[in-house]
N, C-alpha and C. Protein backbone atom coordinates (compact mmCIF):
# COMPACT_ATOMS: atom_id res chain seq x y z
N UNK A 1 0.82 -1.20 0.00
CA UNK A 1 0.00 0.00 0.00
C UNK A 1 0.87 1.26 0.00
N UNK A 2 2.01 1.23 0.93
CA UNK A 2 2.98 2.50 1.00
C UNK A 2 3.57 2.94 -0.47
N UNK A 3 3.75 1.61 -1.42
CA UNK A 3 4.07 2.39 -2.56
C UNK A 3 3.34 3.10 -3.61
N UNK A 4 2.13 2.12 -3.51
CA UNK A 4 0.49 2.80 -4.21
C UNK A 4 0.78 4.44 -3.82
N UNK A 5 0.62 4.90 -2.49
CA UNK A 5 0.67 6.04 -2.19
C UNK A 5 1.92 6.99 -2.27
N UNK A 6 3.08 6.65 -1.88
CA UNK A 6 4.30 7.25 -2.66
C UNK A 6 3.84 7.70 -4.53
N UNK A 7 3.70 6.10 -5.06
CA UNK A 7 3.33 7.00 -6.45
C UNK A 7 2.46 7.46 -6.87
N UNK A 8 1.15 7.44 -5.98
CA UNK A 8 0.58 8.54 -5.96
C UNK A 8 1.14 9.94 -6.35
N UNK A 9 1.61 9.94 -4.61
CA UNK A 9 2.21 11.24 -4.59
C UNK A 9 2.97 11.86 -5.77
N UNK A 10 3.80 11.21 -6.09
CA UNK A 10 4.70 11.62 -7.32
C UNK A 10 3.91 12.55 -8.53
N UNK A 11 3.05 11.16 -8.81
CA UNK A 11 1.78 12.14 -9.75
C UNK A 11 1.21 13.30 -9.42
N UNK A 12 0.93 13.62 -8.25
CA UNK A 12 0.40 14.54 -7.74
C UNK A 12 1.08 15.90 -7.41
N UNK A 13 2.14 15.58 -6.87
CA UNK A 13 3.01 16.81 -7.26
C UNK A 13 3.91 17.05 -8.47
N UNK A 14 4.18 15.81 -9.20
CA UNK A 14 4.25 16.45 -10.39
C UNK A 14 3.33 17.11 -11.83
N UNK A 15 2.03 16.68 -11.52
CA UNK A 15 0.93 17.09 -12.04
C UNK A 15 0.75 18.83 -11.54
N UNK A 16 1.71 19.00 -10.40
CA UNK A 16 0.90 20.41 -9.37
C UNK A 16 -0.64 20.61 -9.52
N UNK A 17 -1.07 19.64 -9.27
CA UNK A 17 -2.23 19.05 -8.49
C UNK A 17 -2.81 20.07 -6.82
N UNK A 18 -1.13 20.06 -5.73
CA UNK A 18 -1.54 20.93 -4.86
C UNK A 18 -1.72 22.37 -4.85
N UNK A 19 -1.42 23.10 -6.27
CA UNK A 19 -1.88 24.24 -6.64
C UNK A 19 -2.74 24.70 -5.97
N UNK A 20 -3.86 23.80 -5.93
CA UNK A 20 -5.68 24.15 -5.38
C UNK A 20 -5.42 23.99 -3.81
N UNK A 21 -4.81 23.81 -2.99
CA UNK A 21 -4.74 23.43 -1.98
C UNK A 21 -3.71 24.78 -1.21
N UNK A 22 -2.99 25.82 -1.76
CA UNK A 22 -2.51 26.52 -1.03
C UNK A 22 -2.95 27.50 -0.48
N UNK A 23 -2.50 27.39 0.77
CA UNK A 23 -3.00 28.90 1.59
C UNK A 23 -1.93 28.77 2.87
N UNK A 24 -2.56 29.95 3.71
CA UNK A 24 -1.41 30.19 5.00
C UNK A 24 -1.61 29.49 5.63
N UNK A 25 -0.77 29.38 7.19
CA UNK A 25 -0.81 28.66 8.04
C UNK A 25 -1.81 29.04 9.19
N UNK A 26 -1.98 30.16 9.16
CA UNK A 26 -3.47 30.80 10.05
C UNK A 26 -4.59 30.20 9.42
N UNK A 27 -5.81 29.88 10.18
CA UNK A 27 -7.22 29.43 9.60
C UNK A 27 -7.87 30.73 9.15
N UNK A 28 -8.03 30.59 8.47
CA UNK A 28 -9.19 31.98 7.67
C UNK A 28 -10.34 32.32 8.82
N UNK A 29 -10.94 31.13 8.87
CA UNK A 29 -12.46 30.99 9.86
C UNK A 29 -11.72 31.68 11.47
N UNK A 30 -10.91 31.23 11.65
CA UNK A 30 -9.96 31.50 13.39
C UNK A 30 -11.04 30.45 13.45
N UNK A 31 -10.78 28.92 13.72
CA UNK A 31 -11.56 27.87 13.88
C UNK A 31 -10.77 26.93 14.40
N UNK A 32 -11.03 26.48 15.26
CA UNK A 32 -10.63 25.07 15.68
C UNK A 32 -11.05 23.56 15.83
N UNK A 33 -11.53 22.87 15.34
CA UNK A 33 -12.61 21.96 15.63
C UNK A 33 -12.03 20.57 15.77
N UNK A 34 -11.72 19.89 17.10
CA UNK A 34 -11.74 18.93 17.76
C UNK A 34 -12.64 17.77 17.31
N UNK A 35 -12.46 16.49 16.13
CA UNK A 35 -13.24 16.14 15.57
C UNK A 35 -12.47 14.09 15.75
N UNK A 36 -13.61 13.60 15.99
CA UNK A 36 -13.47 12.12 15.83
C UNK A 36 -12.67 11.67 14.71
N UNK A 37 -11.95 10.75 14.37
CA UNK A 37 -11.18 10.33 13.32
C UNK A 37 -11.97 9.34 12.34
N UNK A 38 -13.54 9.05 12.88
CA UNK A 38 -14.08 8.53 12.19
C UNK A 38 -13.55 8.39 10.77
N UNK A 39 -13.78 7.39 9.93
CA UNK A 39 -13.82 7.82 8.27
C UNK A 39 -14.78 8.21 7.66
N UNK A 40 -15.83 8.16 7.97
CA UNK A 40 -16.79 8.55 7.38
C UNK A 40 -17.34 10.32 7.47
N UNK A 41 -16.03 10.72 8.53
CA UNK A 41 -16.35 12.36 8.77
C UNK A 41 -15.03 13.14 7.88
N UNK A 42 -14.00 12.51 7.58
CA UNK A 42 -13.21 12.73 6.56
C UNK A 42 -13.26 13.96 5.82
N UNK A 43 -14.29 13.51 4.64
CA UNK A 43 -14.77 14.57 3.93
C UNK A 43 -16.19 15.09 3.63
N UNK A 44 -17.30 14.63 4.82
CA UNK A 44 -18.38 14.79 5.22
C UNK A 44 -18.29 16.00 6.01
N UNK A 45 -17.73 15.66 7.45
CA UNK A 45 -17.57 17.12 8.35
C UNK A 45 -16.80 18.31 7.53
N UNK A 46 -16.05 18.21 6.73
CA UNK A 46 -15.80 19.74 6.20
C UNK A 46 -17.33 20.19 4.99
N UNK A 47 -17.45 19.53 4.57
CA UNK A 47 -18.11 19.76 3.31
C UNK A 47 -19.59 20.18 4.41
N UNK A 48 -19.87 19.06 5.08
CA UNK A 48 -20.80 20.03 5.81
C UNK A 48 -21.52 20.44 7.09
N UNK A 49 -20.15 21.39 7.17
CA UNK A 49 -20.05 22.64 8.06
C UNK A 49 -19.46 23.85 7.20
N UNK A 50 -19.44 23.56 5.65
CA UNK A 50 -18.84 24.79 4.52
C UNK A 50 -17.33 24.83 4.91
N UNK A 51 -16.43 24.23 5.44
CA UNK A 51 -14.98 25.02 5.61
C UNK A 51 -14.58 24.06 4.35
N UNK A 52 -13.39 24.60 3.87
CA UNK A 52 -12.18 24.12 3.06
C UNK A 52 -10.73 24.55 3.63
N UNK A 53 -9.97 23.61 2.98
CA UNK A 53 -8.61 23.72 3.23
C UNK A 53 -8.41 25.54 3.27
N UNK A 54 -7.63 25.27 4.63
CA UNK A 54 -7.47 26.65 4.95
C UNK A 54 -7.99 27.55 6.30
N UNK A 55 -9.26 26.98 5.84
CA UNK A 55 -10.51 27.79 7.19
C UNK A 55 -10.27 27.22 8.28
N UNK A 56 -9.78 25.98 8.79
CA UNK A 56 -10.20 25.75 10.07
C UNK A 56 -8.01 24.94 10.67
N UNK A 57 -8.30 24.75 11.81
CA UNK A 57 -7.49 23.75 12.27
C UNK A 57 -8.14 21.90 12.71
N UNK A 58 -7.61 21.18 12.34
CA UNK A 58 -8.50 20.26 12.45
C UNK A 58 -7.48 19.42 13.44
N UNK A 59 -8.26 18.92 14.10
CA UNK A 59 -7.45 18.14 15.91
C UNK A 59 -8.28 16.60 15.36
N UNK A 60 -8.00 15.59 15.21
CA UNK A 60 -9.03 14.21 15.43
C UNK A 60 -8.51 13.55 16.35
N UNK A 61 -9.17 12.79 16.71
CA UNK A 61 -8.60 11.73 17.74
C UNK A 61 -9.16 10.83 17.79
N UNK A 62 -9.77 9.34 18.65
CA UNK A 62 -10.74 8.57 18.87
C UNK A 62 -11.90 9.24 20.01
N UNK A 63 -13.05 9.11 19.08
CA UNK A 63 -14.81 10.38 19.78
C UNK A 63 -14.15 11.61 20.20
N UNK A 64 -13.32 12.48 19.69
CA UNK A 64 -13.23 13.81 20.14
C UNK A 64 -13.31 13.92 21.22
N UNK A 65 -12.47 12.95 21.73
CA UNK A 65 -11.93 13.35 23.69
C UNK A 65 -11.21 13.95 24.07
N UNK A 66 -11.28 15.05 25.43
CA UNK A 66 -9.82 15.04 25.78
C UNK A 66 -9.47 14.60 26.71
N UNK A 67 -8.69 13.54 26.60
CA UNK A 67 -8.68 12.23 27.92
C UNK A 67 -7.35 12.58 28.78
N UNK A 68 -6.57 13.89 28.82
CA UNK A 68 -5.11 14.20 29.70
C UNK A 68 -5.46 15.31 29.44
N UNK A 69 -5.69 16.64 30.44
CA UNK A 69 -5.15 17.78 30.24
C UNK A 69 -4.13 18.33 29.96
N UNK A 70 -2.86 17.60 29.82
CA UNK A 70 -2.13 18.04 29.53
C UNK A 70 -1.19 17.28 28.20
N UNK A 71 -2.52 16.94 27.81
CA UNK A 71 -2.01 15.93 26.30
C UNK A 71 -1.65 16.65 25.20
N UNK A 72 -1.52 15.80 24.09
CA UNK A 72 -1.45 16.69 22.97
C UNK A 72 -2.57 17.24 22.43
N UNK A 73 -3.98 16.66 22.49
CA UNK A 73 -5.15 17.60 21.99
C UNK A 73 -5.24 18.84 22.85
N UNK A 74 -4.64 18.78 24.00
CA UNK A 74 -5.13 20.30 24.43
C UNK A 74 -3.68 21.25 24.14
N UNK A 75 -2.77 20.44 23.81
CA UNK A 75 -1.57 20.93 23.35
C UNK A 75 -2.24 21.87 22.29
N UNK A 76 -2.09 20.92 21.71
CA UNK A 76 -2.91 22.00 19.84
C UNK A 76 -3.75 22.76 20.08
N UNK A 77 -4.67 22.84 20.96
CA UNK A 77 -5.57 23.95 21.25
C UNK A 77 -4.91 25.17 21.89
N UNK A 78 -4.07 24.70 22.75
CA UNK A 78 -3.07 26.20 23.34
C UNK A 78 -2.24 26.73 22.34
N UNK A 79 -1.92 26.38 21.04
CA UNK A 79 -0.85 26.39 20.35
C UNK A 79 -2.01 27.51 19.60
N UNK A 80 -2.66 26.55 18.76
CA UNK A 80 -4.07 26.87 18.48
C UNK A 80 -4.09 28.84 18.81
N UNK A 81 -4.56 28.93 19.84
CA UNK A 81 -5.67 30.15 20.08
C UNK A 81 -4.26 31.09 20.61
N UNK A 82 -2.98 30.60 20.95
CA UNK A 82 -2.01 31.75 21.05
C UNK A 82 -1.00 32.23 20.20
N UNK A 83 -1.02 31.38 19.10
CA UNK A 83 0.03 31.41 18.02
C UNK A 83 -0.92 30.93 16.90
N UNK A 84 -2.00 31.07 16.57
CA UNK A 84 -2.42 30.73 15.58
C UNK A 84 -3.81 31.79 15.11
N UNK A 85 -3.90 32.32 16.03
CA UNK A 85 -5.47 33.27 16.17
C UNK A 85 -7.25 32.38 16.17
N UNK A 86 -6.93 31.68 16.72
CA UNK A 86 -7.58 30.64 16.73
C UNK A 86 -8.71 31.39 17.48
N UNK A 87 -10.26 31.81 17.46
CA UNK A 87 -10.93 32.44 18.85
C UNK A 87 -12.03 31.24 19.00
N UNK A 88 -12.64 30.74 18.34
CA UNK A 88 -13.81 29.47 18.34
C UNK A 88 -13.10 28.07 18.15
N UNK A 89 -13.66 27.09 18.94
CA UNK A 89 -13.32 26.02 19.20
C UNK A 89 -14.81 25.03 18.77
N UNK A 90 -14.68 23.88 17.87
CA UNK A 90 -16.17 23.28 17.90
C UNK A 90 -15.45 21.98 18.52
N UNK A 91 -16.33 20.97 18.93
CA UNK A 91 -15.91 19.66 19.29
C UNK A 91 -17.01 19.27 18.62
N UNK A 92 -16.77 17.96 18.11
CA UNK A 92 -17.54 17.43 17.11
C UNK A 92 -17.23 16.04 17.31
N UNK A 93 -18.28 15.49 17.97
CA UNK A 93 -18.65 13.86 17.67
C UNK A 93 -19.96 13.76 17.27
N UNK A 94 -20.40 12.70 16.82
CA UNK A 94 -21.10 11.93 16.13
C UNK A 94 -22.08 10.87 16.41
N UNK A 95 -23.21 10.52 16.05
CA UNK A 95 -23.35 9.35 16.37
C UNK A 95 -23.14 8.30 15.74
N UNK A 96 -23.42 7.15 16.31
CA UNK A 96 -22.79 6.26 16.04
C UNK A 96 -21.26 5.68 15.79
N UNK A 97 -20.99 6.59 17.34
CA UNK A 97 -19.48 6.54 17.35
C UNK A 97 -18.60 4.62 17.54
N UNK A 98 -17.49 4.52 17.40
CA UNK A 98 -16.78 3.37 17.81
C UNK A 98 -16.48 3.45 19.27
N UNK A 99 -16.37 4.44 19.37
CA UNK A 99 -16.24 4.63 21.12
C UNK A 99 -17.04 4.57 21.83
N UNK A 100 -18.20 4.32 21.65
CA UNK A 100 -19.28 4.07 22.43
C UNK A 100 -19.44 2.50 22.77
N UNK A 101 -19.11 1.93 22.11
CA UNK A 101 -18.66 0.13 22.51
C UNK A 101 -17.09 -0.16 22.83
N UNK A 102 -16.17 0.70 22.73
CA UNK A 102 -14.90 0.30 23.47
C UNK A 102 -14.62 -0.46 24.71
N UNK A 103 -14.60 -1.39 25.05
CA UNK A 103 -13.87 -2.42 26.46
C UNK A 103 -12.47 -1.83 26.25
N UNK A 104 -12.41 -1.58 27.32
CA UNK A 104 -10.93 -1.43 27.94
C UNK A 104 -10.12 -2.83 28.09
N UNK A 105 -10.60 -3.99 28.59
CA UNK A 105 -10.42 -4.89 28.72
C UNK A 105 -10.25 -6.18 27.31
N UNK A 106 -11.06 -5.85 26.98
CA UNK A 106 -11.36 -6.85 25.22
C UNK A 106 -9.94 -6.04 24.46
N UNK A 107 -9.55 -4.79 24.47
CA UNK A 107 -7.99 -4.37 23.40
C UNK A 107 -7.46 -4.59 24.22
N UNK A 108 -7.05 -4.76 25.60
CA UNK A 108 -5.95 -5.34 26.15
C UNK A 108 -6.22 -6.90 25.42
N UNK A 109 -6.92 -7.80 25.60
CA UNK A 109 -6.80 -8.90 24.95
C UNK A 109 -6.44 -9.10 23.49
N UNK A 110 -6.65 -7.60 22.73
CA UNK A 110 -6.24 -7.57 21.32
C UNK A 110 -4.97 -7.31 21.65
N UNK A 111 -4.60 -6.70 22.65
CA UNK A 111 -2.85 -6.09 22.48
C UNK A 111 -2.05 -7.86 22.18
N UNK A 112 -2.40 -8.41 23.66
CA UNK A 112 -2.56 -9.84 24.02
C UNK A 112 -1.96 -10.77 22.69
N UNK A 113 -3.22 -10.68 21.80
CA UNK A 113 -3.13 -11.46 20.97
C UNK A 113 -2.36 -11.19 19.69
N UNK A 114 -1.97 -10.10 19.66
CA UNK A 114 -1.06 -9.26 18.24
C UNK A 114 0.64 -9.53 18.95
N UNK A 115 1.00 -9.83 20.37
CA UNK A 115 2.40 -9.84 20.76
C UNK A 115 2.47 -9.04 21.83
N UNK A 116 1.54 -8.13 22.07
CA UNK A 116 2.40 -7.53 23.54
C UNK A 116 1.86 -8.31 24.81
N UNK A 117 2.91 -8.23 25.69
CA UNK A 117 2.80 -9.45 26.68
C UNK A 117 2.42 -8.67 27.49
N UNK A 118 2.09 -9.80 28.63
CA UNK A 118 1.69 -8.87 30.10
C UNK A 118 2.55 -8.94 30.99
N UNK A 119 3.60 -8.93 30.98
CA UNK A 119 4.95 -8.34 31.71
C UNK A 119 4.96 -6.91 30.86
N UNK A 120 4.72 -6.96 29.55
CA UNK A 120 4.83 -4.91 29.34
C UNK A 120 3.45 -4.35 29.85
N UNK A 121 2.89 -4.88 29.42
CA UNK A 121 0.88 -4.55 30.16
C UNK A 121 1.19 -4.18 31.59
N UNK A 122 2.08 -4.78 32.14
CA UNK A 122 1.75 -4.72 33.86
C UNK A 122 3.17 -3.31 33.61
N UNK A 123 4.45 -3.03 32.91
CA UNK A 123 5.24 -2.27 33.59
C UNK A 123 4.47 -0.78 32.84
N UNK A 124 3.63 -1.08 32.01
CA UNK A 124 3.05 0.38 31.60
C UNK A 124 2.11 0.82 32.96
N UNK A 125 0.98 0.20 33.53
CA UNK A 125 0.28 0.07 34.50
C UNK A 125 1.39 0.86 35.94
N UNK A 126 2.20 -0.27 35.84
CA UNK A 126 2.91 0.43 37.07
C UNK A 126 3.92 1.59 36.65
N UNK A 127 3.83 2.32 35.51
CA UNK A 127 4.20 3.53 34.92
C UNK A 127 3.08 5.04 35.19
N UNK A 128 1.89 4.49 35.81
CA UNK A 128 0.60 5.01 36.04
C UNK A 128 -0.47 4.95 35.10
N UNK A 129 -0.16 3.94 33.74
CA UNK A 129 -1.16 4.21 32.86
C UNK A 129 -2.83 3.59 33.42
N UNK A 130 -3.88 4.08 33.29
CA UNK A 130 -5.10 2.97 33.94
C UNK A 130 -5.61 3.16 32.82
N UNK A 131 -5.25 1.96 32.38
CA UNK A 131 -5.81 0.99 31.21
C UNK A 131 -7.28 1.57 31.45
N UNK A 132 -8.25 1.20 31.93
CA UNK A 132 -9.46 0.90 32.22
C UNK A 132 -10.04 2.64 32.07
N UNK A 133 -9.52 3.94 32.51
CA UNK A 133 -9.96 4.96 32.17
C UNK A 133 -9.01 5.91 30.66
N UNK A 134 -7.90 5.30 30.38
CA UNK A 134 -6.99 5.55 29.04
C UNK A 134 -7.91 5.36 27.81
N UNK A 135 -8.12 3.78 28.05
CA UNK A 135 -9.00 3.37 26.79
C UNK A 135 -10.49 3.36 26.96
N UNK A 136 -11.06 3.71 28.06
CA UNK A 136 -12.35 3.48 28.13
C UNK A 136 -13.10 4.29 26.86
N UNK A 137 -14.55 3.83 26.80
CA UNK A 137 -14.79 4.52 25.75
C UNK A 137 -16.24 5.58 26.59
N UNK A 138 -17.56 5.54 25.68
CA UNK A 138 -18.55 6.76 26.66
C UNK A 138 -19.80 5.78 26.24
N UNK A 139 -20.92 6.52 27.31
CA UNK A 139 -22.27 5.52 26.81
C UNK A 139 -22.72 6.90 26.17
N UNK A 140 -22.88 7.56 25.97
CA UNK A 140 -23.69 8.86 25.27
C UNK A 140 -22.88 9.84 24.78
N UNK A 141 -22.81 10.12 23.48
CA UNK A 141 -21.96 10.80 22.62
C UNK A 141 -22.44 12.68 23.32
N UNK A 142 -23.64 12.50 23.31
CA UNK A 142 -24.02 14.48 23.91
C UNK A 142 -22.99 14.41 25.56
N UNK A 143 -23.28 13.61 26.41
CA UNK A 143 -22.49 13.78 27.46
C UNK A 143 -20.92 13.83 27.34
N UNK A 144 -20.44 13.01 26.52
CA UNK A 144 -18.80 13.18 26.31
C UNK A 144 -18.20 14.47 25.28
N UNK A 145 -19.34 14.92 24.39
CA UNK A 145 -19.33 16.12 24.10
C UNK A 145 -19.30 17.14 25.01
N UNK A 146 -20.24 17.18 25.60
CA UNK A 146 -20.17 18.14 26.67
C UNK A 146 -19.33 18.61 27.59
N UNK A 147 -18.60 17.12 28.59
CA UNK A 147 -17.60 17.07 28.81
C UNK A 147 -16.31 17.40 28.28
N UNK A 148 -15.85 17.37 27.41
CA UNK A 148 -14.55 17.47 26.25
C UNK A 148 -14.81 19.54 26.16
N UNK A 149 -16.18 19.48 25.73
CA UNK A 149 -16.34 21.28 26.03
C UNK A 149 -16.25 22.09 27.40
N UNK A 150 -16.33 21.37 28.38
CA UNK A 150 -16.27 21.93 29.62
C UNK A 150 -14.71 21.84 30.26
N UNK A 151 -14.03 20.71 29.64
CA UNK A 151 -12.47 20.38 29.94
C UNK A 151 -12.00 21.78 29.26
N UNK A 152 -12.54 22.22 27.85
CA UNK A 152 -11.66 23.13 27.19
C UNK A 152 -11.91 24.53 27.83
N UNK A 153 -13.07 24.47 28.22
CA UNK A 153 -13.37 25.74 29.16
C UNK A 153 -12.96 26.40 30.18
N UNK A 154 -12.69 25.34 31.02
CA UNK A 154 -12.26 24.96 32.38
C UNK A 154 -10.78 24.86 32.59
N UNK A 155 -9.93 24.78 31.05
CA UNK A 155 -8.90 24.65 31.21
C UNK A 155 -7.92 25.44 31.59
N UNK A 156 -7.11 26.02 32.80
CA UNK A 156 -6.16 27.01 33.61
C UNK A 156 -5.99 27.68 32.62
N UNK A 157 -5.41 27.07 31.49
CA UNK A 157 -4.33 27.93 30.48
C UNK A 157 -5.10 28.36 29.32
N UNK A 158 -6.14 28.03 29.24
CA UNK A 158 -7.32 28.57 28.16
C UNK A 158 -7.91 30.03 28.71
N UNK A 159 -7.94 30.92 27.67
CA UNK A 159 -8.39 32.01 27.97
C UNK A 159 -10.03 31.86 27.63
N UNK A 160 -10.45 32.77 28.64
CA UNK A 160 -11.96 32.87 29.03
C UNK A 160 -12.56 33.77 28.04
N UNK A 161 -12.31 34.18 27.25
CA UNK A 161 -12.79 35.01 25.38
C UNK A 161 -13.37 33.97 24.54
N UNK A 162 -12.35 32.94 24.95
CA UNK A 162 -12.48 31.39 23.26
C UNK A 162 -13.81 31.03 23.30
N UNK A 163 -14.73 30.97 22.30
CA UNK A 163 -15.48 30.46 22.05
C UNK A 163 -15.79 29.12 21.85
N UNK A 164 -16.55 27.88 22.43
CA UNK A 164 -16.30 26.57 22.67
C UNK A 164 -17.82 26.15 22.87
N UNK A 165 -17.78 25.37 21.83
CA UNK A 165 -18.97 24.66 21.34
C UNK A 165 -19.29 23.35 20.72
N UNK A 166 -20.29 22.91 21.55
CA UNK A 166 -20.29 21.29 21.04
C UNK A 166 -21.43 20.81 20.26
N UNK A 167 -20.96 19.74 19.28
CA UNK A 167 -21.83 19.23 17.96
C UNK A 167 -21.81 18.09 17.96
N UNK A 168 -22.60 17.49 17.49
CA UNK A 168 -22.94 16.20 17.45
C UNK A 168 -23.27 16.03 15.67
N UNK A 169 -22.83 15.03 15.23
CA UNK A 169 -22.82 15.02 13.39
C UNK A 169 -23.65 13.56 13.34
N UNK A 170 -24.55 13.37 12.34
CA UNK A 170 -24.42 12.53 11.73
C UNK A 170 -23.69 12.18 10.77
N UNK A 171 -23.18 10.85 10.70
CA UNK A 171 -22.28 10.62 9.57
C UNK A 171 -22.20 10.20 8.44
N UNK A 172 -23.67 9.74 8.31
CA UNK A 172 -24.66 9.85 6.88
C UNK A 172 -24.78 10.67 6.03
N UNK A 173 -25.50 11.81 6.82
CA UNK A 173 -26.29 12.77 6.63
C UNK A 173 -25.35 14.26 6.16
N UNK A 174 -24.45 14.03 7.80
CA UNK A 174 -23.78 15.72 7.86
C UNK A 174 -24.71 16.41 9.03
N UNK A 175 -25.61 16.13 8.87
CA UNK A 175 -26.42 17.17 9.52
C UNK A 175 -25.73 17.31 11.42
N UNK A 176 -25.76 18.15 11.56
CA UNK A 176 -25.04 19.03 12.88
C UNK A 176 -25.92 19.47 13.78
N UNK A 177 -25.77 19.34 15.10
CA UNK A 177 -26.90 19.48 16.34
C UNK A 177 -26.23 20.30 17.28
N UNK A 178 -26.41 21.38 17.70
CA UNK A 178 -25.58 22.18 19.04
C UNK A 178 -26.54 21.09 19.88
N UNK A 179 -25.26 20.72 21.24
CA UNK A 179 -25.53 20.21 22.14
C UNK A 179 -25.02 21.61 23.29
């Protein structure tokens, strides 16, 4: 597959193909939107919420969590709104997320079964990781929305101006719900 896409690429920039694709490194919109890595929001969530390359900063992760305050999604958001002019923030999950059926327990058994042992399982654990709230996943996509908006709100180093707002997408449809 890596070479499919290498020669891709080739074509593509030698075609200058990314012509259509340039702009600055500031978002046009001053947008930030915290968005599930779903595939099916790919090229659904831009197309519709109207942004294109350019307008927004885009953060994904697994359900648009922010599961460490002091991780890298809230990294990018501080980076975001002080070096980037970033003033609105959306968080955007979905229904019919994958994270809404996540076991914490069942991917440790996938780790399990792909090679990692539980002598590393146990020295990550006693590193402080808790498996059980790391990977957990949510029962209601509006509540972990909500949450993820109140973390960014609430956050020390977030200024109290930013605008921060939560959505819920279908991933069919597009269609967008303020929660």
């Amino acid at each position: 597959m890596i070479e499919e896409i290498l020669k891709f690429n080739r074509a593509f920039v030698e075609g200058k193909h990314y012509e259509q694709y340039i702009t600055g490194k500031l978002p046009n919109k001053r947008i930030a939107i915290v968005s599930c890595m779903d595939t099916r929001l790919t090229e659904l969530l831009p197309a519709a919420l109207g942004v294109k390359n350019g307008d927004v900063k885009m953060i994904k992760n697994a359900g648009a969590v922010i599961s460490a305050p002091f991780g890298s999604v809230m990294r990018s958001l501080i980076v975001a709104v002080y070096d980037l002019e970033v003033d609105t923030i959306l968080v955007v999950g979905h229904k019919d997320c994958g994270m809404q059926s996540i076991d914490s327990q069942a991917l440790l058994n996938k780790m399990k079964q792909r090679g990692v042992t539980q002598e590393t399982i146990d020295m990550v654990r006693f590193c402080g990781v808790h498996y059980e709230q790391w990977l957990q996943g949510f029962d209601c996509v509006a509540s972990s929305v909500k949450a993820t908006v109140k973390n960014i709100e609430d956050h020390p180093l977030m200024p109290k101006d930013i605008k921060v707002y939560g959505l819920i997408m279908d991933p069919v449809t597009g269609q967008a719900d303020l929660v």
